[in-house]
N, C-alpha and C. Protein backbone atom coordinates (compact mmCIF):
# COMPACT_ATOMS: atom_id res chain seq x y z
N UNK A 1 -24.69 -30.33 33.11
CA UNK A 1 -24.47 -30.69 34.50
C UNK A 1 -24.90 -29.55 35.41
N UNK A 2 -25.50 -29.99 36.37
CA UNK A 2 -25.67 -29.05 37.41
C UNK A 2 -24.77 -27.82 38.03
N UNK A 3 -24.72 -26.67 38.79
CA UNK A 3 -24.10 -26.35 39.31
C UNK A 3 -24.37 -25.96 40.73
N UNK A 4 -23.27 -25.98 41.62
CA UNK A 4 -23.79 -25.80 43.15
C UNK A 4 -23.06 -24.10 43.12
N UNK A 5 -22.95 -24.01 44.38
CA UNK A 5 -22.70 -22.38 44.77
C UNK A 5 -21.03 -22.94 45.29
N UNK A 6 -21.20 -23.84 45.80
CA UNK A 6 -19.65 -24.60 46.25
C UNK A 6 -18.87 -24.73 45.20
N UNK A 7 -18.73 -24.74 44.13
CA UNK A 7 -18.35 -25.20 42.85
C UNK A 7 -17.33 -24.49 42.52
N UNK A 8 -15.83 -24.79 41.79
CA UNK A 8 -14.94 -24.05 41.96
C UNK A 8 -15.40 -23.04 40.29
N UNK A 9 -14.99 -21.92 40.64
CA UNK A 9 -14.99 -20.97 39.25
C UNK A 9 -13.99 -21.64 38.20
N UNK A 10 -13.25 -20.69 37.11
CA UNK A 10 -12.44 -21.29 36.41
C UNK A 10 -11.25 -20.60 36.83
N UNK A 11 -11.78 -19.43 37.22
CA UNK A 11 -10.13 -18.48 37.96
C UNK A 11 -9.37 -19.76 39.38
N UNK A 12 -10.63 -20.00 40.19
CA UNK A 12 -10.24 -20.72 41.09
C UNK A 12 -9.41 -22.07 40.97
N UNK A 13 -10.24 -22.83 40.25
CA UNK A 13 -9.36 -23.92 39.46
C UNK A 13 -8.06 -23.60 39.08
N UNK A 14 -8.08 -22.71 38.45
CA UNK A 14 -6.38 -22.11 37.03
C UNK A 14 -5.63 -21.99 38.49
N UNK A 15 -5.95 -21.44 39.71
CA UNK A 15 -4.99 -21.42 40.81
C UNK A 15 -4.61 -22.66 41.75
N UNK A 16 -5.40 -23.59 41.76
CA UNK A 16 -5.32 -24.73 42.00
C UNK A 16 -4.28 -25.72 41.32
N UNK A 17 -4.59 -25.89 39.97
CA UNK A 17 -4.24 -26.76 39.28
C UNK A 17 -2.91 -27.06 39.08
N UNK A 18 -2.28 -25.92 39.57
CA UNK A 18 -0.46 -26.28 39.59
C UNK A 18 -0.32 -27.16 40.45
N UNK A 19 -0.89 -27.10 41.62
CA UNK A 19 -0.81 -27.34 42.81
C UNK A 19 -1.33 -28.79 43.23
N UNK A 20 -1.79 -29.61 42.04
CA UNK A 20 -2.30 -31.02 41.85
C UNK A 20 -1.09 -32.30 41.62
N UNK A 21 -1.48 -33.24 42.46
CA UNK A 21 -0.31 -34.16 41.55
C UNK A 21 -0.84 -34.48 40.13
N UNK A 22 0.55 -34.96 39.18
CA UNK A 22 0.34 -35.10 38.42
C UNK A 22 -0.31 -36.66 38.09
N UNK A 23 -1.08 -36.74 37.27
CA UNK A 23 -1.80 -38.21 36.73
C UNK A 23 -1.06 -39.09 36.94
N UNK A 24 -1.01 -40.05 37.45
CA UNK A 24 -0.49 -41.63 37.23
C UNK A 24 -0.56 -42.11 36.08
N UNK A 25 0.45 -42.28 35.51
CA UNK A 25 0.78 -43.18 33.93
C UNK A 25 0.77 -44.68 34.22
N UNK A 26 0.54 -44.98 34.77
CA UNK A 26 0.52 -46.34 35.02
C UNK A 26 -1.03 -46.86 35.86
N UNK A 27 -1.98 -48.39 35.78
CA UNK A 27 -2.74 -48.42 35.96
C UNK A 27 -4.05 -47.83 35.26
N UNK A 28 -5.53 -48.09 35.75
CA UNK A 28 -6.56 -47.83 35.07
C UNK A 28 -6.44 -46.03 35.16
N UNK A 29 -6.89 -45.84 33.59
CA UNK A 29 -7.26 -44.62 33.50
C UNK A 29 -8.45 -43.68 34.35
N UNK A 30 -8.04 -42.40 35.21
CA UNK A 30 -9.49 -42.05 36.11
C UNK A 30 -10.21 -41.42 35.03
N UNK A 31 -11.50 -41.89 35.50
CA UNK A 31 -12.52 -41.87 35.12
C UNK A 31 -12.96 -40.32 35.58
N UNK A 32 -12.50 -39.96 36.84
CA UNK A 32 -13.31 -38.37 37.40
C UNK A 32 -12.11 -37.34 37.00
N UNK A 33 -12.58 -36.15 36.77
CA UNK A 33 -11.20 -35.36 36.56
C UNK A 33 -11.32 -34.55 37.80
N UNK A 34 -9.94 -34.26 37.88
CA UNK A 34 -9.93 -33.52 39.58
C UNK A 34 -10.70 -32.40 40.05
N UNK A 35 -11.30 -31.66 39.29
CA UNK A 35 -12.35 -30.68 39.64
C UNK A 35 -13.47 -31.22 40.00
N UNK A 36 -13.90 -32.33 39.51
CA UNK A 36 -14.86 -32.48 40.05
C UNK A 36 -14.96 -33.53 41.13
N UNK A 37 -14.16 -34.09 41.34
CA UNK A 37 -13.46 -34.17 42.56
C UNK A 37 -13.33 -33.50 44.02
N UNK A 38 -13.00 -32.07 43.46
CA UNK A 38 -12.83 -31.06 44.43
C UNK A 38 -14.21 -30.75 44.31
N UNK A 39 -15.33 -30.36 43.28
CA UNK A 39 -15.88 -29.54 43.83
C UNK A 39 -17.07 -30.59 44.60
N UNK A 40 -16.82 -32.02 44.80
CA UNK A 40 -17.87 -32.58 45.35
C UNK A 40 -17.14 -32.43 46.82
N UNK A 41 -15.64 -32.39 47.17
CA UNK A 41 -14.74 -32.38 48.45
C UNK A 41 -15.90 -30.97 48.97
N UNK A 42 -15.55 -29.74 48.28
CA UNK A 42 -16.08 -28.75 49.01
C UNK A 42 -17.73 -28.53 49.35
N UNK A 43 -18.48 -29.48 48.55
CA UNK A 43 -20.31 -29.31 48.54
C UNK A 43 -19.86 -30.06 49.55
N UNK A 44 -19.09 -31.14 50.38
CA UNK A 44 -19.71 -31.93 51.59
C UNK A 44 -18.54 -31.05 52.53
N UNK A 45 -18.30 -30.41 52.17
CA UNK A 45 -17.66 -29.63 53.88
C UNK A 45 -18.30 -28.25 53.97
N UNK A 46 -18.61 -27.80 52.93
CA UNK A 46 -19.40 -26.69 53.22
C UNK A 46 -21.04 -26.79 53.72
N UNK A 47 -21.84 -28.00 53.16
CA UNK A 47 -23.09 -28.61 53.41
C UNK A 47 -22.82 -29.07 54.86
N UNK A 48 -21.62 -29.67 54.73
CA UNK A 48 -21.84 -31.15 55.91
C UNK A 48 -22.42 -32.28 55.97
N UNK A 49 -22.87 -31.89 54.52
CA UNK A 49 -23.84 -34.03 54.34
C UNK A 49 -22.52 -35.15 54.12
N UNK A 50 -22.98 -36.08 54.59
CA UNK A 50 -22.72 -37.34 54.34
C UNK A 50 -21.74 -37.83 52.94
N UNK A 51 -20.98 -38.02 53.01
CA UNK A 51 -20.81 -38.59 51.54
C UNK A 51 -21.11 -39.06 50.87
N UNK A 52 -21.98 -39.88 51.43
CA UNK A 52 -23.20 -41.51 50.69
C UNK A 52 -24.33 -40.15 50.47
N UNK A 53 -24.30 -38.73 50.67
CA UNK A 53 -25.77 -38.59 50.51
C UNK A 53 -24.89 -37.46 49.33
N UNK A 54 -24.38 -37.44 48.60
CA UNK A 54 -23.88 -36.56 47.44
C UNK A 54 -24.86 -36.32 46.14
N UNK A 55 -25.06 -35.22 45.44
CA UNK A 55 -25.85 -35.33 45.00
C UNK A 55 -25.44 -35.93 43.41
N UNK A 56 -26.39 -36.10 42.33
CA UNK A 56 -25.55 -37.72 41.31
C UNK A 56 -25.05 -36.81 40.52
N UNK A 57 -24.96 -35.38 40.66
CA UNK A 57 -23.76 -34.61 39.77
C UNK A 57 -22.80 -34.61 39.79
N UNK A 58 -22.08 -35.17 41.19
CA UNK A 58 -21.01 -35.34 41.32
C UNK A 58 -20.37 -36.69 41.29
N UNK A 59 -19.15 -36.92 41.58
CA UNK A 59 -18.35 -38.30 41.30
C UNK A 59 -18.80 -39.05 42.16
N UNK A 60 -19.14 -40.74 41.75
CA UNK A 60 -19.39 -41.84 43.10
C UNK A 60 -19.07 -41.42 44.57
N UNK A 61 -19.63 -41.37 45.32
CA UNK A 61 -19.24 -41.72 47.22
C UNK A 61 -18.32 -42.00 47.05
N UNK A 62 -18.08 -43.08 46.39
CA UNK A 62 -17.06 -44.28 46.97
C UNK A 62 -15.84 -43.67 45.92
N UNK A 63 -15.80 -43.23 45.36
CA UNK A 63 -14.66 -42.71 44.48
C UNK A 63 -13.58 -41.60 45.29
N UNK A 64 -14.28 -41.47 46.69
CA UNK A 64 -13.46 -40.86 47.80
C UNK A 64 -13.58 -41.55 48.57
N UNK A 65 -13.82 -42.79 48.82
CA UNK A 65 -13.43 -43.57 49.92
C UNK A 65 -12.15 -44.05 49.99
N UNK A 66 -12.10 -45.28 51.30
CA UNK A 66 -10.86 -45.83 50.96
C UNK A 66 -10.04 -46.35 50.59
N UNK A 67 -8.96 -45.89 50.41
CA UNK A 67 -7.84 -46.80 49.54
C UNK A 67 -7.44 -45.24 48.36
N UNK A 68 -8.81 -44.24 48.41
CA UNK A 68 -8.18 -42.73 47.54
C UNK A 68 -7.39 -41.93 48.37
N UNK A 69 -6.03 -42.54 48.70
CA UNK A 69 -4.86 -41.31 49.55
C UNK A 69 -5.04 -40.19 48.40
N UNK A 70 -4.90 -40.27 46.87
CA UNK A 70 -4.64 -39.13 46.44
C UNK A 70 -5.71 -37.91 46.55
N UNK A 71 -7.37 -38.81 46.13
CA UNK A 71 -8.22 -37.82 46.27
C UNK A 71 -8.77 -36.97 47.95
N UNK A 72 -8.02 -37.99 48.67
CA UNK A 72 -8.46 -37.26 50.32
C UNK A 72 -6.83 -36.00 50.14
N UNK A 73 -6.02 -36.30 49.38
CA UNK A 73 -4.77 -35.21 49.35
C UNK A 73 -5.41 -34.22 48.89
N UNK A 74 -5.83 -34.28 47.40
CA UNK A 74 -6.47 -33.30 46.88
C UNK A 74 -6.85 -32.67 47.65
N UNK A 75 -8.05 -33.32 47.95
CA UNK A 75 -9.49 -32.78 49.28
C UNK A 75 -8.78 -31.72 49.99
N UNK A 76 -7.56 -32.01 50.62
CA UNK A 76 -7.39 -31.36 51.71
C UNK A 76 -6.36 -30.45 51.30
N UNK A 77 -6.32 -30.32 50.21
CA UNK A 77 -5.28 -29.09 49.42
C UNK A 77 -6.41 -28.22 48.90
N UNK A 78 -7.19 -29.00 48.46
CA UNK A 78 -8.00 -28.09 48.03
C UNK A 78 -9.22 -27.01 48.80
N UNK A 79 -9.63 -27.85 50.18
CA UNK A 79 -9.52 -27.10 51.13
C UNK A 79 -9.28 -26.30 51.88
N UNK A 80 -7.56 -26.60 52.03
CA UNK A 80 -6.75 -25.32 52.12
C UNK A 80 -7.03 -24.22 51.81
N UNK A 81 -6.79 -24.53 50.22
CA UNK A 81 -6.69 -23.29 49.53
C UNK A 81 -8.24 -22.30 49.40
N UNK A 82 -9.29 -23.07 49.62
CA UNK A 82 -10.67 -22.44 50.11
C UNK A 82 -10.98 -21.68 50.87
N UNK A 83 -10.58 -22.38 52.17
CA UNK A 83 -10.33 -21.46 53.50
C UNK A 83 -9.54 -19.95 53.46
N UNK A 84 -8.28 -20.72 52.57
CA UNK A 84 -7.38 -19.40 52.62
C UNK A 84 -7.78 -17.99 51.68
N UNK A 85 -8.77 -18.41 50.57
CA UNK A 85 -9.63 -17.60 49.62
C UNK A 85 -10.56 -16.47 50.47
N UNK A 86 -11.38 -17.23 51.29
CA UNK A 86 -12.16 -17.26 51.96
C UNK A 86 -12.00 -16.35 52.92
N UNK A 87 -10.88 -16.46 54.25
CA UNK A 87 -10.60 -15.52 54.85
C UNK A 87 -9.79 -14.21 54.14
N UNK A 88 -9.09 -14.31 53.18
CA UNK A 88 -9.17 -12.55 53.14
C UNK A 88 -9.82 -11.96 52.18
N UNK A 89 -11.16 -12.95 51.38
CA UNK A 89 -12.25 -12.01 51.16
C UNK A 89 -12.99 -11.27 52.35
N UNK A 90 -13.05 -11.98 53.12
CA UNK A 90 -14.35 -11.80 54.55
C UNK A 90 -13.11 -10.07 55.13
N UNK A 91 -14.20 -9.25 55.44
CA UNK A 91 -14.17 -8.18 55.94
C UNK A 91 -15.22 -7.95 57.33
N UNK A 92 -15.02 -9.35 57.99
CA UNK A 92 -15.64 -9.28 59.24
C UNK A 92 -14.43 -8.44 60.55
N UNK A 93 -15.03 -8.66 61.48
CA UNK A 93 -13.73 -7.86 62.75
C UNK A 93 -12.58 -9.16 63.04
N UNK A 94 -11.65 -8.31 63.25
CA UNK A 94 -10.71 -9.62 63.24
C UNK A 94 -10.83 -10.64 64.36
N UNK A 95 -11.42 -10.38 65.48
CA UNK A 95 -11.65 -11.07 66.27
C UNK A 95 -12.59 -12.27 66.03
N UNK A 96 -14.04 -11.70 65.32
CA UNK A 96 -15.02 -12.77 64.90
C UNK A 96 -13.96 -13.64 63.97
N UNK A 97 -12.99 -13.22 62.91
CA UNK A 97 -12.17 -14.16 62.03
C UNK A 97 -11.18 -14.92 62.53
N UNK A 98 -10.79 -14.44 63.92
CA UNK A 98 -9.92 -15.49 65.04
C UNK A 98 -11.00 -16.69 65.35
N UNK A 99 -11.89 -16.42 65.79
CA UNK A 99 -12.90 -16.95 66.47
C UNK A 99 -13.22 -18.24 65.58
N UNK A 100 -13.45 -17.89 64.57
CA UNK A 100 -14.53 -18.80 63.54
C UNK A 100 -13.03 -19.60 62.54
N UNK A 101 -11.78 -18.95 62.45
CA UNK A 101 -10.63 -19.78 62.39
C UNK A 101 -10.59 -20.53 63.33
N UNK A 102 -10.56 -20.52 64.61
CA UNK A 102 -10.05 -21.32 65.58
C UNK A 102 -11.20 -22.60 65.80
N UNK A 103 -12.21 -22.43 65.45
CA UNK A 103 -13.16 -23.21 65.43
C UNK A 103 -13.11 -24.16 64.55
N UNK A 104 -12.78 -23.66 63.12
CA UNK A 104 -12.77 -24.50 62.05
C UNK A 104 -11.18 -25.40 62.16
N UNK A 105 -10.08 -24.74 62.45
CA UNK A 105 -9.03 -25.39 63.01
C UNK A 105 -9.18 -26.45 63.69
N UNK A 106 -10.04 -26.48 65.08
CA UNK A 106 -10.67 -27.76 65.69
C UNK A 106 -11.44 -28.52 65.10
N UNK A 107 -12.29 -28.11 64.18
CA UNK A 107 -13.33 -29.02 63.30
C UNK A 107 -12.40 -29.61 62.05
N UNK A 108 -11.03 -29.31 61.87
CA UNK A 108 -10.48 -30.30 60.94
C UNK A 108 -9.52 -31.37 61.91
N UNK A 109 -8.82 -30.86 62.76
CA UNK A 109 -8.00 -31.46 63.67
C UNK A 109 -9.32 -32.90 63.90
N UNK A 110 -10.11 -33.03 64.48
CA UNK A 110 -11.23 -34.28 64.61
C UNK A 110 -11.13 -34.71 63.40
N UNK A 111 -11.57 -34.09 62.17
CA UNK A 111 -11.66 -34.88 61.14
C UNK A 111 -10.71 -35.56 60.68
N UNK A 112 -9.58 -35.03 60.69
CA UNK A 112 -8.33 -35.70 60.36
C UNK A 112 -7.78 -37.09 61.04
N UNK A 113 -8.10 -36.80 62.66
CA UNK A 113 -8.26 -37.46 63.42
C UNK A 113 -8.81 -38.71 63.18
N UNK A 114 -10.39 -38.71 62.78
CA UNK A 114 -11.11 -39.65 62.44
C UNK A 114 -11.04 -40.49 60.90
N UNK A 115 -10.22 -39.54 60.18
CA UNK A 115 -9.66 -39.97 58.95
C UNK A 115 -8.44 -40.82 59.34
N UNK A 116 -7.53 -40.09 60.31
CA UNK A 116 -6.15 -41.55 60.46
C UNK A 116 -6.95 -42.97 60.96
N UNK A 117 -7.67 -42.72 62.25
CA UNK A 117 -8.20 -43.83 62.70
C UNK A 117 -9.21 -44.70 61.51
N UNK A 118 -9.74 -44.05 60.33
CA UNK A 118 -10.41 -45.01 59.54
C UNK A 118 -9.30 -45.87 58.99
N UNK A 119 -8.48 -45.10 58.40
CA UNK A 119 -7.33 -45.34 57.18
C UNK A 119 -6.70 -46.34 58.34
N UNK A 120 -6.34 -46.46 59.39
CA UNK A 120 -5.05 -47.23 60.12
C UNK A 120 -6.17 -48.58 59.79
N UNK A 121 -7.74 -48.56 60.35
CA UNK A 121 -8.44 -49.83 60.20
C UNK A 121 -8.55 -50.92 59.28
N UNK A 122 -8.62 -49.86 57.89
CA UNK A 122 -8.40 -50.07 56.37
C UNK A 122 -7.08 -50.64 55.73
N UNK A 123 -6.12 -50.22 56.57
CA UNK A 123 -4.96 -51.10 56.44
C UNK A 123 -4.53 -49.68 55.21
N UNK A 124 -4.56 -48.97 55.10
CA UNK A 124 -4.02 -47.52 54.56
C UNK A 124 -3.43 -46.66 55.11
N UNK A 125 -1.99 -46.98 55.20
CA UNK A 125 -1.20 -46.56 56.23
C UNK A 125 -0.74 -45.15 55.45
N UNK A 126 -1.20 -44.72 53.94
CA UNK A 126 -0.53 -43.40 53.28
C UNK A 126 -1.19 -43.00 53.81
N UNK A 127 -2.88 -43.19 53.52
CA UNK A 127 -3.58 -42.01 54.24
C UNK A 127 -3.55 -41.89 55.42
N UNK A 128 -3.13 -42.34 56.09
CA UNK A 128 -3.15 -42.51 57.84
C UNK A 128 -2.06 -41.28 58.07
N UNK A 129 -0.86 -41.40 57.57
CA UNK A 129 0.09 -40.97 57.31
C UNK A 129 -0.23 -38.92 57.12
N UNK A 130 -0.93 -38.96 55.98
CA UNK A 130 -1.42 -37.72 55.41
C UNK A 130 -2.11 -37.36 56.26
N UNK A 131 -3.18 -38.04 57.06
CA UNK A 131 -4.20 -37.49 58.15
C UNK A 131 -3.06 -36.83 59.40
N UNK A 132 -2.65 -37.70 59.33
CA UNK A 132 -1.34 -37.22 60.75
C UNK A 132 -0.80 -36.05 60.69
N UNK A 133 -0.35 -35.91 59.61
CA UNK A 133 0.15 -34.98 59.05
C UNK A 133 -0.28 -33.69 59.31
N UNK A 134 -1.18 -33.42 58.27
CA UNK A 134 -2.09 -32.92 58.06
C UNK A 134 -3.15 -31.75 59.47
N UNK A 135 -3.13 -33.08 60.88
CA UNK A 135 -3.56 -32.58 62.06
C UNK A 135 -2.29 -32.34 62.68
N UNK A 136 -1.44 -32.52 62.52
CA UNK A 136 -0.25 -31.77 63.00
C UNK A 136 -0.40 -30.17 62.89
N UNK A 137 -0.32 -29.73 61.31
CA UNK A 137 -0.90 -28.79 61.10
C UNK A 137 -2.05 -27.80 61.13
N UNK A 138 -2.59 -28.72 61.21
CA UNK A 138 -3.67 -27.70 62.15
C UNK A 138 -3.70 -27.37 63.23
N UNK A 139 -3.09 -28.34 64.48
CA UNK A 139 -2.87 -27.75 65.54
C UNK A 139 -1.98 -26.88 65.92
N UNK A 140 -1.00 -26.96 65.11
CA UNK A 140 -0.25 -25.68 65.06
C UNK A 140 -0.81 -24.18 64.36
N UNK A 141 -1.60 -24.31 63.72
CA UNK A 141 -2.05 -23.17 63.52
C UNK A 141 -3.31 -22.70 64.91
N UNK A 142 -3.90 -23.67 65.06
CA UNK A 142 -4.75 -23.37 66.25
C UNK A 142 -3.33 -22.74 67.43
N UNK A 143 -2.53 -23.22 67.69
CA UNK A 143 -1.71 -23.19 68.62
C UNK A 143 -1.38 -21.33 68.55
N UNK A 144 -1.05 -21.02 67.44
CA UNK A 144 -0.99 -19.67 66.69
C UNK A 144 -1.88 -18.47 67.12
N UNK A 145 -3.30 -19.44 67.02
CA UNK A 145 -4.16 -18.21 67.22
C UNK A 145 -4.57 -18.03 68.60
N UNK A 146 -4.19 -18.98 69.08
CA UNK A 146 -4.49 -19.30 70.60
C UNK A 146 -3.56 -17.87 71.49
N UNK A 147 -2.07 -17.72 70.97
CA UNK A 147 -1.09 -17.30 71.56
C UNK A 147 -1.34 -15.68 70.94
N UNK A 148 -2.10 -15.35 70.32
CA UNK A 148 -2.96 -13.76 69.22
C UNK A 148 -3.95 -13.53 69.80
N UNK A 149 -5.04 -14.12 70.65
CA UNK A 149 -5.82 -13.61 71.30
C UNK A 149 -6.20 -12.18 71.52
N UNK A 150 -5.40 -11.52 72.43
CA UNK A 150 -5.52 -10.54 72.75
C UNK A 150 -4.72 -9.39 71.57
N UNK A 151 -4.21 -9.86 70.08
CA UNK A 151 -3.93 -8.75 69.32
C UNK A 151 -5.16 -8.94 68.22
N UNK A 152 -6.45 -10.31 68.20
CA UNK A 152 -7.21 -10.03 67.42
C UNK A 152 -8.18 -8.73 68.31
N UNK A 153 -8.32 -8.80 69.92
CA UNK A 153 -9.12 -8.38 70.42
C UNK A 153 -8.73 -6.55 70.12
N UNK A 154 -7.54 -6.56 70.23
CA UNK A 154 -7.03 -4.95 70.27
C UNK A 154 -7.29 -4.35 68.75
N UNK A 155 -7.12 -5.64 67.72
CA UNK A 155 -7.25 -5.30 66.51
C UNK A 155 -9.22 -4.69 65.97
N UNK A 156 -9.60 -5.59 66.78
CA UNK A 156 -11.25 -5.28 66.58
C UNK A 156 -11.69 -4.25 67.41
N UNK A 157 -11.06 -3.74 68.26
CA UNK A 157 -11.76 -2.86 69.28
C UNK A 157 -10.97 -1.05 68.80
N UNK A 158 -9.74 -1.58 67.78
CA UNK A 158 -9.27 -0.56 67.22
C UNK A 158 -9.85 0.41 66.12
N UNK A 159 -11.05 -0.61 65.43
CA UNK A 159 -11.90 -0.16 64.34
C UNK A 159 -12.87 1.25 64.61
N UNK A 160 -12.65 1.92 63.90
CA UNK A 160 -13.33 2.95 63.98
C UNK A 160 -14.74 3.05 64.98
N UNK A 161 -14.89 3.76 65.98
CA UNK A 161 -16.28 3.94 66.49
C UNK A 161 -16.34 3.00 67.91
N UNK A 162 -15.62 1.84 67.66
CA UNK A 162 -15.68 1.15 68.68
C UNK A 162 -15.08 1.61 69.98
N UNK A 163 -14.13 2.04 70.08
CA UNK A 163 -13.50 3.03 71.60
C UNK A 163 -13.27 4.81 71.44
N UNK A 164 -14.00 4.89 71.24
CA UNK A 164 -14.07 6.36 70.92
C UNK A 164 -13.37 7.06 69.67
């Protein structure tokens, strides 16, 4: 099988995997196992393609469409936990990492957004539910960084060289 650059490691996974619901004993057996799952969640948020345009290494489109509350849960746990990887590798100024948080904060708040409004259409009131949720939380974290402003700015201008 292919590999992308999005693709979770095995360290990354082993930290994940607690953090999964457990399998349904009841009903058809899944066919995708949750990694790869996730790592097709993260090739389309890190790309930004389409879901219908996935590439055939990964699980069906439609195997995250609707009616999957669990795999859009995943998605967005697993997300989480990306982002949160993510920012305290990055050794950018804290201000650019306010900046480009607060941005991505708004770019899930819409998505979520546009995820309740699919799910309410679909007659999928869990996921509707989880989307709600979900942008609750993010706006509270936007809300967070909004009210830090001026200690990312003091924090970046504190760095060596920058004010004398």
């Amino acid at each position: 099988m292919m590999t992308y650059p999005t693709d979770l490691s095995d360290a990354e996974f082993r930290h994940i995997e607690p953090h999964l619901p457990a399998a349904n004993q009841r009903g058809r057996p899944k066919v995708h196992r949750p990694r790869e799952i996730l790592n097709a969640v993260f090739y389309v948020l890190t790309s930004g393609c389409p879901w219908r345009l996935l590439p055939r290494e990964f699980p069906p489109w439609r195997t995250m469409g609707a009616g999957a509350s669990t795999t859009k849960s995943v998605g967005g746990l697993g997300a989480a936990l990306f982002k949160g990887v993510g920012d305290v590798a990055r050794t950018d100024k804290p201000s650019k990492n306010a900046r480009d948080g607060y941005m991505s904060e708004h770019m899930e708040i819409a998505a979520y957004e546009l995820l309740e409004r699919l799910a309410k259409r679909a007659g999928d009131e869990k996921t509707a539910e989880a989307a709600r949720l979900n942008r609750s939380e993010e706006q509270e974290m936007a809300k967070k960084i909004e009210a830090n402003w001026d200690r990312f700015l003091d924090l970046t201008l504190a760095k060596p060289g920058l004010l004398g």
